[in-house]
N, C-alpha and C. Protein backbone atom coordinates (compact mmCIF):
# COMPACT_ATOMS: atom_id res chain seq x y z
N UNK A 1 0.40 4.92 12.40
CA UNK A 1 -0.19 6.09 11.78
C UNK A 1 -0.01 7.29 12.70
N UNK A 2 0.63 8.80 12.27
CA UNK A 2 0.33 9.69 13.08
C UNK A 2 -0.69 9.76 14.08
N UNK A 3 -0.84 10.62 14.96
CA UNK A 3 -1.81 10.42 15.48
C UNK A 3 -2.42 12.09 15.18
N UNK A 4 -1.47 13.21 14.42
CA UNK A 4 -2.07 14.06 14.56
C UNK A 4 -3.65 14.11 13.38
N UNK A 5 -4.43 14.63 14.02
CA UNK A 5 -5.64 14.72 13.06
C UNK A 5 -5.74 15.25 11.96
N UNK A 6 -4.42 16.60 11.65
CA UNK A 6 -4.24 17.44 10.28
C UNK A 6 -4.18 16.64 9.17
N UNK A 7 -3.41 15.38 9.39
CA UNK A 7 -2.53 14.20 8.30
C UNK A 7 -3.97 13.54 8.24
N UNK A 8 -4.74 13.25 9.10
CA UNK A 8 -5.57 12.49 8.65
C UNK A 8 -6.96 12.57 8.43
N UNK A 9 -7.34 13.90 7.28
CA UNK A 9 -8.39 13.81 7.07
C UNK A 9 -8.96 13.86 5.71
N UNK A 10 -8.14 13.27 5.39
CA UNK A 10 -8.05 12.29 3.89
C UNK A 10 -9.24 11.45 3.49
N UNK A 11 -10.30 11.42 2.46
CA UNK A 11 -11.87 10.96 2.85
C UNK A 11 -11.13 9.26 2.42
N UNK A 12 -12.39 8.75 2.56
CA UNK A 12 -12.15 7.13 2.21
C UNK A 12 -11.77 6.64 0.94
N UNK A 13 -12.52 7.29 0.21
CA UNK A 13 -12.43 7.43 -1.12
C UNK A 13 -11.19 7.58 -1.72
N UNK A 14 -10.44 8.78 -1.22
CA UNK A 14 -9.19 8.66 -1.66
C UNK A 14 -8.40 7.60 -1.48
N UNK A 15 -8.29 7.22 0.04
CA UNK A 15 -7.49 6.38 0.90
C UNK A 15 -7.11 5.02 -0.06
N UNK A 16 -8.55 4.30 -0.29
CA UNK A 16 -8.83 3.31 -0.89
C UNK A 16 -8.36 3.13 -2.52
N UNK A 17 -8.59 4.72 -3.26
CA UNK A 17 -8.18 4.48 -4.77
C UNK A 17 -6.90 4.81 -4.79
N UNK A 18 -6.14 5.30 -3.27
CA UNK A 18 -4.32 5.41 -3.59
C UNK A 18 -4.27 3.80 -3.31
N UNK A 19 -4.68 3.23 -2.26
CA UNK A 19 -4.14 1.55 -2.14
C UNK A 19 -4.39 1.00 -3.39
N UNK A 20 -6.09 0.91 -4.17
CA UNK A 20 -5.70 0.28 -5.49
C UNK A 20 -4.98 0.36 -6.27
N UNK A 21 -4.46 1.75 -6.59
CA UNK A 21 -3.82 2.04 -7.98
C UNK A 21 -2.23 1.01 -7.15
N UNK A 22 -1.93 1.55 -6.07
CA UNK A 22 -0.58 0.75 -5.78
C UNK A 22 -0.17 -0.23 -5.70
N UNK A 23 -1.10 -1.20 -5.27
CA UNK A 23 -1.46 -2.62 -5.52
C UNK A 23 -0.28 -3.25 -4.94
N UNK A 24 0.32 -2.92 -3.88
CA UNK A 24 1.36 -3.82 -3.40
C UNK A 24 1.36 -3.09 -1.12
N UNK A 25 1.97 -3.86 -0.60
CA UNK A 25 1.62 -4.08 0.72
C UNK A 25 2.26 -4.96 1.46
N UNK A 26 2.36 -4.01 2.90
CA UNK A 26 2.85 -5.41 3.93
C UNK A 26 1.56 -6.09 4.60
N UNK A 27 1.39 -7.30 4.49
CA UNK A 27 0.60 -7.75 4.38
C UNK A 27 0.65 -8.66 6.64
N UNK A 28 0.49 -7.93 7.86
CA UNK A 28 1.00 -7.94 9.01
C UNK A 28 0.12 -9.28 10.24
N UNK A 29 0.04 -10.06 10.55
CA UNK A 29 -0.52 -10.80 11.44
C UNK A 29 -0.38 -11.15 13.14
N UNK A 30 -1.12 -11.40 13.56
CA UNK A 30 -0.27 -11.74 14.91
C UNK A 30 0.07 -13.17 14.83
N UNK A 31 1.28 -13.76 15.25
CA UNK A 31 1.49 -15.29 15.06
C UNK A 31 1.46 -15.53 16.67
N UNK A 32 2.11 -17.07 16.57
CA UNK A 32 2.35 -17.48 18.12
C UNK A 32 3.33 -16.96 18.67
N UNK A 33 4.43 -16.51 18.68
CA UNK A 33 5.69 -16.43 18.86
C UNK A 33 5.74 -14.92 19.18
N UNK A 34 5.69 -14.46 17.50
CA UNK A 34 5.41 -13.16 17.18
C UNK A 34 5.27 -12.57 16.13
N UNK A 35 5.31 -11.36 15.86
CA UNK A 35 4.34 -10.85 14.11
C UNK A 35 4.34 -11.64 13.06
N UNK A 36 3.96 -11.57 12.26
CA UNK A 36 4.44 -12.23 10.99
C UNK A 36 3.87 -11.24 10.33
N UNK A 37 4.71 -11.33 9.04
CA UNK A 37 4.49 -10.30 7.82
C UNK A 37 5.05 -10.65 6.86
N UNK A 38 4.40 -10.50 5.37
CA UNK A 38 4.39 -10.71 4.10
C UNK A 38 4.28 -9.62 3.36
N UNK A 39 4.79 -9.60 2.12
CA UNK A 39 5.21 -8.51 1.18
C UNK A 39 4.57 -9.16 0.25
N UNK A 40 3.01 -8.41 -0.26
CA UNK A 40 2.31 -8.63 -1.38
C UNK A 40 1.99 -7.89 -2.67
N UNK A 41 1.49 -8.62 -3.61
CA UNK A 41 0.60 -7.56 -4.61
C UNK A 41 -0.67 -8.15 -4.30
N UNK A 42 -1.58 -6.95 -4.43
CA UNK A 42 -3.20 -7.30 -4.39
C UNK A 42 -4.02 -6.85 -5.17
N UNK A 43 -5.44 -7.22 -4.76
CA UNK A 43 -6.49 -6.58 -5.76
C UNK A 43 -7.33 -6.06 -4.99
N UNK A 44 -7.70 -5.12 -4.87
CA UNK A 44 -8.89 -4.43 -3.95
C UNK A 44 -10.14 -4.26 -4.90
N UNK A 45 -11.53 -4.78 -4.28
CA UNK A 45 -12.88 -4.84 -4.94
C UNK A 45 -12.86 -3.44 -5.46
N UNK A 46 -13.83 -3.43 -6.09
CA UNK A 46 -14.19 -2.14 -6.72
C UNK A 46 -15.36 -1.51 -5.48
N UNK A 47 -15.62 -1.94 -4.79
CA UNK A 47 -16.46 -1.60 -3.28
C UNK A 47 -15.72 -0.89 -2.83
N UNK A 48 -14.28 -1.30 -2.45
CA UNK A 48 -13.67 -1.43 -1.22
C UNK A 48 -14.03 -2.18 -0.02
N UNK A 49 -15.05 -2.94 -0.51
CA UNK A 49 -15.06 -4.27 1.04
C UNK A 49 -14.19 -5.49 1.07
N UNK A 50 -13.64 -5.44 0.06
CA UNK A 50 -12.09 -6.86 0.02
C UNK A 50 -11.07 -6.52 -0.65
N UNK A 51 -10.05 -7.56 -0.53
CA UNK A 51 -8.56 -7.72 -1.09
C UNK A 51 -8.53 -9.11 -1.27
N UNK A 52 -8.10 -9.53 -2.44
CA UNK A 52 -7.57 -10.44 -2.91
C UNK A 52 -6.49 -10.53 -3.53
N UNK A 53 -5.90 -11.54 -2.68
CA UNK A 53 -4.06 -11.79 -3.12
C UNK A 53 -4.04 -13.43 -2.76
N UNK A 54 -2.92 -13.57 -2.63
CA UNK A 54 -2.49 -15.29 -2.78
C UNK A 54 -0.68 -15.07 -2.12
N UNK A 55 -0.26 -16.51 -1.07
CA UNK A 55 0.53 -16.21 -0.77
C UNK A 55 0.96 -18.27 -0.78
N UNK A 56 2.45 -17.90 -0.83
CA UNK A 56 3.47 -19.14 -1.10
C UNK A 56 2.81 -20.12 -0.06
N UNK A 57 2.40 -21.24 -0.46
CA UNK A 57 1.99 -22.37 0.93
C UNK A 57 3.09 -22.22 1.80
N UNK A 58 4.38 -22.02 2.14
CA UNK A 58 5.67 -22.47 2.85
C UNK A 58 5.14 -21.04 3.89
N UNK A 59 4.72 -19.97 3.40
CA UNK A 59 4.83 -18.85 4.29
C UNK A 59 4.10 -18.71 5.54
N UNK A 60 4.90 -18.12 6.21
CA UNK A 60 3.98 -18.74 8.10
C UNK A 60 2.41 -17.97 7.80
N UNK A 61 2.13 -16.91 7.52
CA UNK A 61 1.06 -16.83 7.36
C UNK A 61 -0.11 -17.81 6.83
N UNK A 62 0.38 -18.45 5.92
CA UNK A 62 -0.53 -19.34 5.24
C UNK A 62 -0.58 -20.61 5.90
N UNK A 63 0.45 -20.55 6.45
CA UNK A 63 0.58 -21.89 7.14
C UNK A 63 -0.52 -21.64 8.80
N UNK A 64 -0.27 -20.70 9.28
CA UNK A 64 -1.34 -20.28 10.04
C UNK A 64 -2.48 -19.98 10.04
N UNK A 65 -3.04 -19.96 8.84
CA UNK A 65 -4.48 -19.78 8.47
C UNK A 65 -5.49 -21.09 8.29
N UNK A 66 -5.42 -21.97 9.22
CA UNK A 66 -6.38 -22.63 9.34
C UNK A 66 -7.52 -22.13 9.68
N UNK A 67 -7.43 -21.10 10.23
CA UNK A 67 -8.70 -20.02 10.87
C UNK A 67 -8.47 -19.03 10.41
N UNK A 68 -9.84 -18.13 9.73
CA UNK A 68 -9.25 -16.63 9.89
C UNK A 68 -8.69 -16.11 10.72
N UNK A 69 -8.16 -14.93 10.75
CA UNK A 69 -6.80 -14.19 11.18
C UNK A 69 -7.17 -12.73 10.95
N UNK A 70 -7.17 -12.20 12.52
CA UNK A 70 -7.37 -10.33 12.26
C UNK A 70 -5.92 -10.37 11.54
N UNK A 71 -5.78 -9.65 10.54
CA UNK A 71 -4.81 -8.86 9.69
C UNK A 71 -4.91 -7.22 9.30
N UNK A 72 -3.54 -7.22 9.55
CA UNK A 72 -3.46 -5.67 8.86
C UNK A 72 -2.63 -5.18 7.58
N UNK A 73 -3.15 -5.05 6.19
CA UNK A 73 -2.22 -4.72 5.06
C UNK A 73 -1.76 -3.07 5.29
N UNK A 74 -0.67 -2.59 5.39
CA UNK A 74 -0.15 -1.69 5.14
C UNK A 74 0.46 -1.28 3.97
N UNK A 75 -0.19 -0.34 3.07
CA UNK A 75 -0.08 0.14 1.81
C UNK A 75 0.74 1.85 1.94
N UNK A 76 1.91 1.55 1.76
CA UNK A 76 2.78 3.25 1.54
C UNK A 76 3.12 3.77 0.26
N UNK A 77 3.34 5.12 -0.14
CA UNK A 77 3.49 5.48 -0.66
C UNK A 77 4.40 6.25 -0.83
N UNK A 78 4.76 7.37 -1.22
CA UNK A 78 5.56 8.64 -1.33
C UNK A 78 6.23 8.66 0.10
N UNK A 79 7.71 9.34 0.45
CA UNK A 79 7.88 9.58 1.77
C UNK A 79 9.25 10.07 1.56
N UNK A 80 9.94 10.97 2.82
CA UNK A 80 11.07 11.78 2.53
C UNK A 80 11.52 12.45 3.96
N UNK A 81 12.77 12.55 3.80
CA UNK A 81 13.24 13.64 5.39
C UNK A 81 13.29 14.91 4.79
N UNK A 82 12.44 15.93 5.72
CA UNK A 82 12.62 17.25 5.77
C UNK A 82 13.38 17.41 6.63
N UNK A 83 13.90 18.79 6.36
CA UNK A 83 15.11 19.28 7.11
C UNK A 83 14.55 20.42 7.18
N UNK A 84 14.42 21.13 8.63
CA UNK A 84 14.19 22.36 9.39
C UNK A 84 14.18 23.44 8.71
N UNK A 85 15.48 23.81 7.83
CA UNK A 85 16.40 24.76 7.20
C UNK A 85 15.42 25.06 6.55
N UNK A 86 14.22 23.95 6.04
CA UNK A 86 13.86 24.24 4.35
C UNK A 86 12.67 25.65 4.69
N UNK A 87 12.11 25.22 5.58
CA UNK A 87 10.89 25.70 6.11
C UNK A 87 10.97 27.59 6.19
N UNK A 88 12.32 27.81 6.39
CA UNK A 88 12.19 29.20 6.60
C UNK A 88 12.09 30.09 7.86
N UNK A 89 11.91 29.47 9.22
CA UNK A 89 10.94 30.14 10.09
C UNK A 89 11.81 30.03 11.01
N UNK A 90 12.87 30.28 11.32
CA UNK A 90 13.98 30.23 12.49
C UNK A 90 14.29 29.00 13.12
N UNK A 91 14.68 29.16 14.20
CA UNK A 91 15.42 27.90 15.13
C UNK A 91 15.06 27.14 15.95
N UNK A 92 13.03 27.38 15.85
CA UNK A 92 12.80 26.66 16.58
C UNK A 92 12.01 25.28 15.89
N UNK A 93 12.57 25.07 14.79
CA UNK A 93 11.77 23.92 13.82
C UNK A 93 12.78 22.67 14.00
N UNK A 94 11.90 21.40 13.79
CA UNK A 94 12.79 20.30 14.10
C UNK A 94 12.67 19.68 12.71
N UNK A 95 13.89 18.25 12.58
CA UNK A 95 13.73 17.41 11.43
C UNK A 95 12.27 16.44 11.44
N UNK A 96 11.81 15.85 10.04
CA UNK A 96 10.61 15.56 10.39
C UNK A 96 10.74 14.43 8.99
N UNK A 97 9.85 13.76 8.88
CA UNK A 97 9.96 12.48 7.46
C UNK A 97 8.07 12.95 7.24
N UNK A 98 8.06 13.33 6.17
CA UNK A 98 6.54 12.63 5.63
C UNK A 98 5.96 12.14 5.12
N UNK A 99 5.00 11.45 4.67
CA UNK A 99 4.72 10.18 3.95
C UNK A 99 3.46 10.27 3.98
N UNK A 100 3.16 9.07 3.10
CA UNK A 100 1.55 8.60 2.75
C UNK A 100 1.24 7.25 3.29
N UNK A 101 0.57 6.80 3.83
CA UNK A 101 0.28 5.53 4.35
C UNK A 101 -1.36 5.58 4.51
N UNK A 102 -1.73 4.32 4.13
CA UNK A 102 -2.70 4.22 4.17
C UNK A 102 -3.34 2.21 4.71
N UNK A 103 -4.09 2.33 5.91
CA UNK A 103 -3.84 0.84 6.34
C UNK A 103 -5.38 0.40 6.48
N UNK A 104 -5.28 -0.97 5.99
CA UNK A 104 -6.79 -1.24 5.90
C UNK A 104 -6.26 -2.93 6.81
N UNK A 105 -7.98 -2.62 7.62
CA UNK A 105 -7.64 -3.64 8.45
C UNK A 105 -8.64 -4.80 8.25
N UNK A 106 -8.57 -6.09 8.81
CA UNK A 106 -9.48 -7.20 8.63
C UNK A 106 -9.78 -8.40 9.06
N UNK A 107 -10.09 -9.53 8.34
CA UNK A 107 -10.48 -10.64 9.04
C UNK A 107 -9.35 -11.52 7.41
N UNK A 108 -8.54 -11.86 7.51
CA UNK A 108 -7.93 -12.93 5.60
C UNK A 108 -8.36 -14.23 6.91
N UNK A 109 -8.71 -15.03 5.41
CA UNK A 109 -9.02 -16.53 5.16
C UNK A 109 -8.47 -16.96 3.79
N UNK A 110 -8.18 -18.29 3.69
CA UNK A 110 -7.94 -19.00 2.27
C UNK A 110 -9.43 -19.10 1.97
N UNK A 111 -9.78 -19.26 0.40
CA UNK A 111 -10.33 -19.20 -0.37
C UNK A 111 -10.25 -20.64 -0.68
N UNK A 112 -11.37 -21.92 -1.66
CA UNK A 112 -11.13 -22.97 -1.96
C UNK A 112 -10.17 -22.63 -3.46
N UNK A 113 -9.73 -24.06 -3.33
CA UNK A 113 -8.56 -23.85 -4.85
C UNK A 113 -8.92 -23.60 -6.29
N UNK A 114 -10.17 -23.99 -6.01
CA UNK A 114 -11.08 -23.29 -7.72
C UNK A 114 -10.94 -21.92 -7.86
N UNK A 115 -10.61 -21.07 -6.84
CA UNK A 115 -10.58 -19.76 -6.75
C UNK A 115 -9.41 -19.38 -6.85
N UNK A 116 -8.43 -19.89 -7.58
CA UNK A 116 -6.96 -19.72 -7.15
C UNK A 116 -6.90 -19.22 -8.74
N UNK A 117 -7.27 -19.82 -10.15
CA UNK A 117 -6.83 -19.65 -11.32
C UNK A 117 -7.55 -18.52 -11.84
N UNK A 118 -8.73 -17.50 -11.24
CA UNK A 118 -9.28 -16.43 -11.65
C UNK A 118 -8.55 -15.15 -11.04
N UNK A 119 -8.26 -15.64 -10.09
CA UNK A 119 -7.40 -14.36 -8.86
C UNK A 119 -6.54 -14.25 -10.05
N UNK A 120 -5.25 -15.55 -10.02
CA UNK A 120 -4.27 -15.35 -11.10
C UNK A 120 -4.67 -14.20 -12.48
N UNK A 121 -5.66 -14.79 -13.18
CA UNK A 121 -6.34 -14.34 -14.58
C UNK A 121 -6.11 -12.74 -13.63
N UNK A 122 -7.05 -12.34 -13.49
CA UNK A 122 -7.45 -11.20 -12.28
C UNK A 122 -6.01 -10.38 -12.48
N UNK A 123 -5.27 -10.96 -11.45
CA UNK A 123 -4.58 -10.46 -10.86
C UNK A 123 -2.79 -9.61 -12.14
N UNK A 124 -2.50 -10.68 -12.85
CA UNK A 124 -2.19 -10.26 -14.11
C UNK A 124 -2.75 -9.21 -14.98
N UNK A 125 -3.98 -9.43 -14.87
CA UNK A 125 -4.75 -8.41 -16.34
C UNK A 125 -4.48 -6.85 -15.42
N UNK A 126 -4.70 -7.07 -14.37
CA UNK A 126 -4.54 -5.46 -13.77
C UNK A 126 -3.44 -4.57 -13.45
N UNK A 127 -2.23 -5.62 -13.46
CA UNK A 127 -0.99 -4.95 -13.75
C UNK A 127 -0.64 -4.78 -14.91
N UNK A 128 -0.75 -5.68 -15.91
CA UNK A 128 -0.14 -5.67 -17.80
C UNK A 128 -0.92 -4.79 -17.86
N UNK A 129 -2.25 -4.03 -17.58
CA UNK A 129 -3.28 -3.12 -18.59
C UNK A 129 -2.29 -2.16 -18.21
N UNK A 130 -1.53 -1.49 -17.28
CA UNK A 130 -0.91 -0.28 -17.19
C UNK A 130 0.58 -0.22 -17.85
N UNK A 131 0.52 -1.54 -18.34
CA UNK A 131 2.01 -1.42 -19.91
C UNK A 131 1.77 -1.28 -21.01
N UNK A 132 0.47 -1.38 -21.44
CA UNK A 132 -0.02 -0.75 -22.65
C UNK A 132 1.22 0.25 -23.10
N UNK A 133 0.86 0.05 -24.68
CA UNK A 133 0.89 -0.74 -25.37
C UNK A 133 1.56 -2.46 -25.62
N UNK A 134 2.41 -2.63 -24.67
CA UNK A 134 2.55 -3.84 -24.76
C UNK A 134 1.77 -5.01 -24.91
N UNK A 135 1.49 -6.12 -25.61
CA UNK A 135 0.26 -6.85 -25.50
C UNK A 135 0.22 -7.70 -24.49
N UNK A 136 -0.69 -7.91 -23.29
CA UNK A 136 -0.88 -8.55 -22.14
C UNK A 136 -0.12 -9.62 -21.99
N UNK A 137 0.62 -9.71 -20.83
CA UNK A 137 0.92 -10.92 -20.49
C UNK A 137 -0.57 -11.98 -19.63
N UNK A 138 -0.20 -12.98 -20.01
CA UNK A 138 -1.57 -14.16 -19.77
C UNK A 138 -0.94 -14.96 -19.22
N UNK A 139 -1.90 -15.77 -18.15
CA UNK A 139 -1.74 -16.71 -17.60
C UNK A 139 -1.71 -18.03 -18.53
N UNK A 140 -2.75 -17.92 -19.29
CA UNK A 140 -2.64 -18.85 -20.47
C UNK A 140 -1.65 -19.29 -21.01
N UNK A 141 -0.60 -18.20 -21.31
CA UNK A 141 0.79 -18.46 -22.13
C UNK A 141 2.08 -19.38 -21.72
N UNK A 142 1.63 -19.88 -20.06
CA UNK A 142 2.29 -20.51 -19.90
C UNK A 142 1.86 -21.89 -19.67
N UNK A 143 2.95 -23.35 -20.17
CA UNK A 143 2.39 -24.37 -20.34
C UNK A 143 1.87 -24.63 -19.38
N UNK A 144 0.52 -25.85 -19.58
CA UNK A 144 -0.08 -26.42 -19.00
C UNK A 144 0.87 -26.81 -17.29
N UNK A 145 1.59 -28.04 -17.45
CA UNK A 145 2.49 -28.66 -16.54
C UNK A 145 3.12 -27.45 -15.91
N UNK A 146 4.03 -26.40 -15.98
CA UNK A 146 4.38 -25.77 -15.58
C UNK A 146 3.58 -24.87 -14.47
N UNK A 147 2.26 -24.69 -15.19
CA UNK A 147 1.14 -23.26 -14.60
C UNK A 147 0.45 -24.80 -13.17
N UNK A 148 0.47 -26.12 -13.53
CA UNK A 148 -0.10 -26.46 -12.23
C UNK A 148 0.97 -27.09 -11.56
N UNK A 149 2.41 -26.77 -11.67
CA UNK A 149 3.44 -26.84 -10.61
C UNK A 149 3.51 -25.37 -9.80
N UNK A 150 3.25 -24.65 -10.90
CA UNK A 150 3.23 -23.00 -9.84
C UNK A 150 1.99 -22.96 -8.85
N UNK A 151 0.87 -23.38 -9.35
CA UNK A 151 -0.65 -23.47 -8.39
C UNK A 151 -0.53 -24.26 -7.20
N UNK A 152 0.31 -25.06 -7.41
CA UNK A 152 0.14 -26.02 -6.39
C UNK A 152 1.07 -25.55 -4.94
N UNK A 153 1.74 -24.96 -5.34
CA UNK A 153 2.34 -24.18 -4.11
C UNK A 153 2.16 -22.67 -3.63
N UNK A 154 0.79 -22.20 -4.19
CA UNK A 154 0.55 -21.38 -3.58
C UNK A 154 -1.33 -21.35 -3.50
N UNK A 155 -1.70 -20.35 -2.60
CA UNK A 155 -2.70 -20.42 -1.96
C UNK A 155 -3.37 -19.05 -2.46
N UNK A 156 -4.92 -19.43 -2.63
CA UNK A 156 -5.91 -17.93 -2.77
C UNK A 156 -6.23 -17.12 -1.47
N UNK A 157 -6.55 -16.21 -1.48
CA UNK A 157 -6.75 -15.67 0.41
C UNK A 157 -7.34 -14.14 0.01
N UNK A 158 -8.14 -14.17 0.86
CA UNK A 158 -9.52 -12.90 0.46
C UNK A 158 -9.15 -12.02 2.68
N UNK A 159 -9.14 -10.96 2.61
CA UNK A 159 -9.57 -10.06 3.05
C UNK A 159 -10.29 -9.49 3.36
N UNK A 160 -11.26 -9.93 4.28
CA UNK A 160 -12.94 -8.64 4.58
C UNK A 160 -12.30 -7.66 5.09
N UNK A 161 -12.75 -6.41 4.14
CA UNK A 161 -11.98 -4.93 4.97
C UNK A 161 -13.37 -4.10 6.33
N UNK A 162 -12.53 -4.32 7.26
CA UNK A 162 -13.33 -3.74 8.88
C UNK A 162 -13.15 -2.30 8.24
N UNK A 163 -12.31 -1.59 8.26
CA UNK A 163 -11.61 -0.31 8.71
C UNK A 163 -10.50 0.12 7.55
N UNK A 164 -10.41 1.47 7.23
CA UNK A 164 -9.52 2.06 6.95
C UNK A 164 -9.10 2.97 7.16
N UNK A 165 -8.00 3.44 7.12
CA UNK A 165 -7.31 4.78 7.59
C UNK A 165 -6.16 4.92 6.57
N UNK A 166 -5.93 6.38 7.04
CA UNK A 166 -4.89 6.60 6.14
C UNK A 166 -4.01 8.14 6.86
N UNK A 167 -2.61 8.31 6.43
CA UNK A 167 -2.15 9.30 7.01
C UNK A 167 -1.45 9.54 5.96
N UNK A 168 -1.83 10.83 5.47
CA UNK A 168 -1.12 12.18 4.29
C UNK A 168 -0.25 13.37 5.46
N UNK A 169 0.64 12.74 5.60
CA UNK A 169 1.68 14.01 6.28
C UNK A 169 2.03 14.78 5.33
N UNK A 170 1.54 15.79 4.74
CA UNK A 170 2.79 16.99 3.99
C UNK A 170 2.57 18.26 4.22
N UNK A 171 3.19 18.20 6.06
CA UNK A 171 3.09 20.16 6.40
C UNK A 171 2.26 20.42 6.28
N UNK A 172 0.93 20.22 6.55
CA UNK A 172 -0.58 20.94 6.31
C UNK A 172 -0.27 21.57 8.04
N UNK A 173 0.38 21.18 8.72
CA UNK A 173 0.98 22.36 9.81
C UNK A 173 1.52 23.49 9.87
N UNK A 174 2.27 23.88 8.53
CA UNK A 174 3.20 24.64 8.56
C UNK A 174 2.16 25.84 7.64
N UNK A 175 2.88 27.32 7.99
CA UNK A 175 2.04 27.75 6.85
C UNK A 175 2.49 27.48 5.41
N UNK A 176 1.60 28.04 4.40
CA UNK A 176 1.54 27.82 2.80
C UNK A 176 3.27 28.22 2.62
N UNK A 177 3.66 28.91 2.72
CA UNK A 177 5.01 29.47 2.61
C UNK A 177 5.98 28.52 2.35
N UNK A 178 5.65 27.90 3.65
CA UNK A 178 7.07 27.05 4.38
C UNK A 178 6.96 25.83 4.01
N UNK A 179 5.65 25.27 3.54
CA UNK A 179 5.33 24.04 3.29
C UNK A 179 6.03 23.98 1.50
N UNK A 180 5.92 25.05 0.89
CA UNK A 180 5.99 25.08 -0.25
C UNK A 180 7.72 25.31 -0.63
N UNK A 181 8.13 26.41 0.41
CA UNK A 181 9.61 26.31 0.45
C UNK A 181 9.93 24.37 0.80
N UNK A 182 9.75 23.75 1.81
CA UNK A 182 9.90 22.72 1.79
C UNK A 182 10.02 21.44 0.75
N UNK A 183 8.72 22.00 -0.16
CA UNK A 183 8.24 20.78 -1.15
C UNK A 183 9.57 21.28 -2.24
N UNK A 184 9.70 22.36 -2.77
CA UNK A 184 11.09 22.48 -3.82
C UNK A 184 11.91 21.89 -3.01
N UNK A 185 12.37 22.14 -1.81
CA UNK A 185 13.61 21.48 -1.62
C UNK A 185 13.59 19.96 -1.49
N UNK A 186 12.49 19.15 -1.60
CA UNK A 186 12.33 18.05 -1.19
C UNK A 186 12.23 17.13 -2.59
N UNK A 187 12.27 17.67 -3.35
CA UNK A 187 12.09 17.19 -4.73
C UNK A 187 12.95 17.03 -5.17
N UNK A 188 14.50 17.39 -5.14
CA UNK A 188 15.89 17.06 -5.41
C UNK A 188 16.34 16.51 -4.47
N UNK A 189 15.49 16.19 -3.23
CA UNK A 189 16.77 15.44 -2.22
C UNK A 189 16.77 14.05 -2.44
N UNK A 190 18.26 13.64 -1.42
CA UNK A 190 18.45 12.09 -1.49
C UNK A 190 17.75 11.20 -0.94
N UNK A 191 16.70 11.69 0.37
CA UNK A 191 16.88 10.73 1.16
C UNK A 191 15.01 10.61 1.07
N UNK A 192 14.65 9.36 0.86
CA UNK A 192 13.20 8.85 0.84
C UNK A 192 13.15 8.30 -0.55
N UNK A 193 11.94 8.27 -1.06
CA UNK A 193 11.35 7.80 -1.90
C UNK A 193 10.21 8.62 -3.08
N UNK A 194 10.25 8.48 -4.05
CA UNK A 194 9.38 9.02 -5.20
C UNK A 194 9.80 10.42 -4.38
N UNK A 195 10.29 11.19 -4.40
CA UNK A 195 10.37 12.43 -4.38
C UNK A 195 10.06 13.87 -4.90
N UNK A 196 9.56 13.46 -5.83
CA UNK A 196 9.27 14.37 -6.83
C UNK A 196 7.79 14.49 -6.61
N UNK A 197 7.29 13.15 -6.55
CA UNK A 197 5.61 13.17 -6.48
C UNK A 197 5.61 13.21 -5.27
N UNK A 198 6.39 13.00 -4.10
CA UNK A 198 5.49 13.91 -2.49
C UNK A 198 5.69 15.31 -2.45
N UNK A 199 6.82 16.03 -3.47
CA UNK A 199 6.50 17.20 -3.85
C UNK A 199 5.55 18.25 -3.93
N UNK A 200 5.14 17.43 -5.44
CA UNK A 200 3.44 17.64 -5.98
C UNK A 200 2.63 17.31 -4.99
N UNK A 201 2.61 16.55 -4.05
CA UNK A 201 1.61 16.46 -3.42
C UNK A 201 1.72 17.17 -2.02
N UNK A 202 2.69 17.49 -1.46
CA UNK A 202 2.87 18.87 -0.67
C UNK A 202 2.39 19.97 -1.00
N UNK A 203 2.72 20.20 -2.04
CA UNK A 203 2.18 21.07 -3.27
C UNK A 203 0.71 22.02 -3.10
N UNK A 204 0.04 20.26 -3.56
CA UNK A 204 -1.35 20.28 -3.22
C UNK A 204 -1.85 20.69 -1.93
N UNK A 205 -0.92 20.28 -0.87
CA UNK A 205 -1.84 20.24 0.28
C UNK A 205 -2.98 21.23 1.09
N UNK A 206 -3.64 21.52 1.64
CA UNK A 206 -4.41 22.18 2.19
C UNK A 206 -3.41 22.68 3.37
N UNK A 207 -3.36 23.86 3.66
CA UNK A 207 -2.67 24.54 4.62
C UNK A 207 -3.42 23.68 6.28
N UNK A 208 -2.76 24.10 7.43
CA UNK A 208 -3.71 23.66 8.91
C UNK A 208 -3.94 25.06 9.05
């Protein structure tokens, strides 16, 4: 996470309803050796005091969780290279990337296996509701035999959230001007991700 304080004074509130709506994450541990990390979808409480996801039995994480495990999910968003030029303000500006990140930290444990077929239920209904009109995909729909060959190789696992943070970089350094010259030019470029919406949200930003 930056360390400057401008990017990060983003309330909790937000932090937490950009990770839900995104619902996906590197999911980071310390192992024996060294890191381990997983690429998830999740569910964050309606509190914000947990995450619930589920991960492949084979994966070192899971395989390491005989004990809880400090973990860290890293949830990103929007992100892009600025280029100096855009800003306006002479020759003394450098290249720079900004982004949204937002990281919630914790204690994951497995969950017992009765808890494995509601996560599923759960965890489905909250992605299909945002394809509407399409009619839900269900866990139900798939056969019996099949749905407890998929269960059986994977695991439930809950998250107590310690801490969150989050870092909104978009030029809240620069003045209104330059930040805004920036955000047009950053909205047609090649290089990053969702571009258009770190735009808008440059856009938005609060000047420093």
């Amino acid at each position: 996470m930056h360390p400057n304080p401008i990017y990060r004074q983003t309330a909790p509130d937000r932090n937490l309803a950009f990770a839900r709506t995104r619902g996906f994450g590197q999911l980071s541990v310390n192992g024996p050796d060294a890191p381990l990390a997983a690429h998830i979808p999740f569910l964050l409480s309606q509190d914000g005091a947990s995450v619930e996801f589920h991960l492949v039995r084979s994966n070192p994480i899971a395989r390491a969780l005989a004990a809880p495990l400090a973990a860290l999910l890293a949830v990103t968003g929007p992100d892009g290279y600025v280029s100096p030029d855009w800003y306006g303000l002479g020759n003394d500006q450098v290249p720079t990337w900004n982004y949204i990140a937002v990281h919630l930290r914790g204690t994951i444990e497995t969950l017992a296996p009765d808890a494995l077929r509601p996560h599923l239920d759960r965890l489905s209904a909250h992605f299909e509701a945002g394809l509407l009109p399409k009619p839900p995909w269900k866990v139900s729909k798939m056969p019996d035999d099949a749905l407890a060959r998929m269960m059986r190789q994977i695991v439930p696992c809950r998250m107590q959230i310690a801490e969150v943070a989050g870092t909104w970089k978009l030029n809240q350094n620069k003045p209104d001007a330059a930040r805004l010259r920036a955000a047009e030019a950053i909205a047609t470029s090649p290089h990053g991700h969702e571009a258009a919406r770190l735009a808008a949200l440059m856009r938005d930003a609060a000047s420093g």
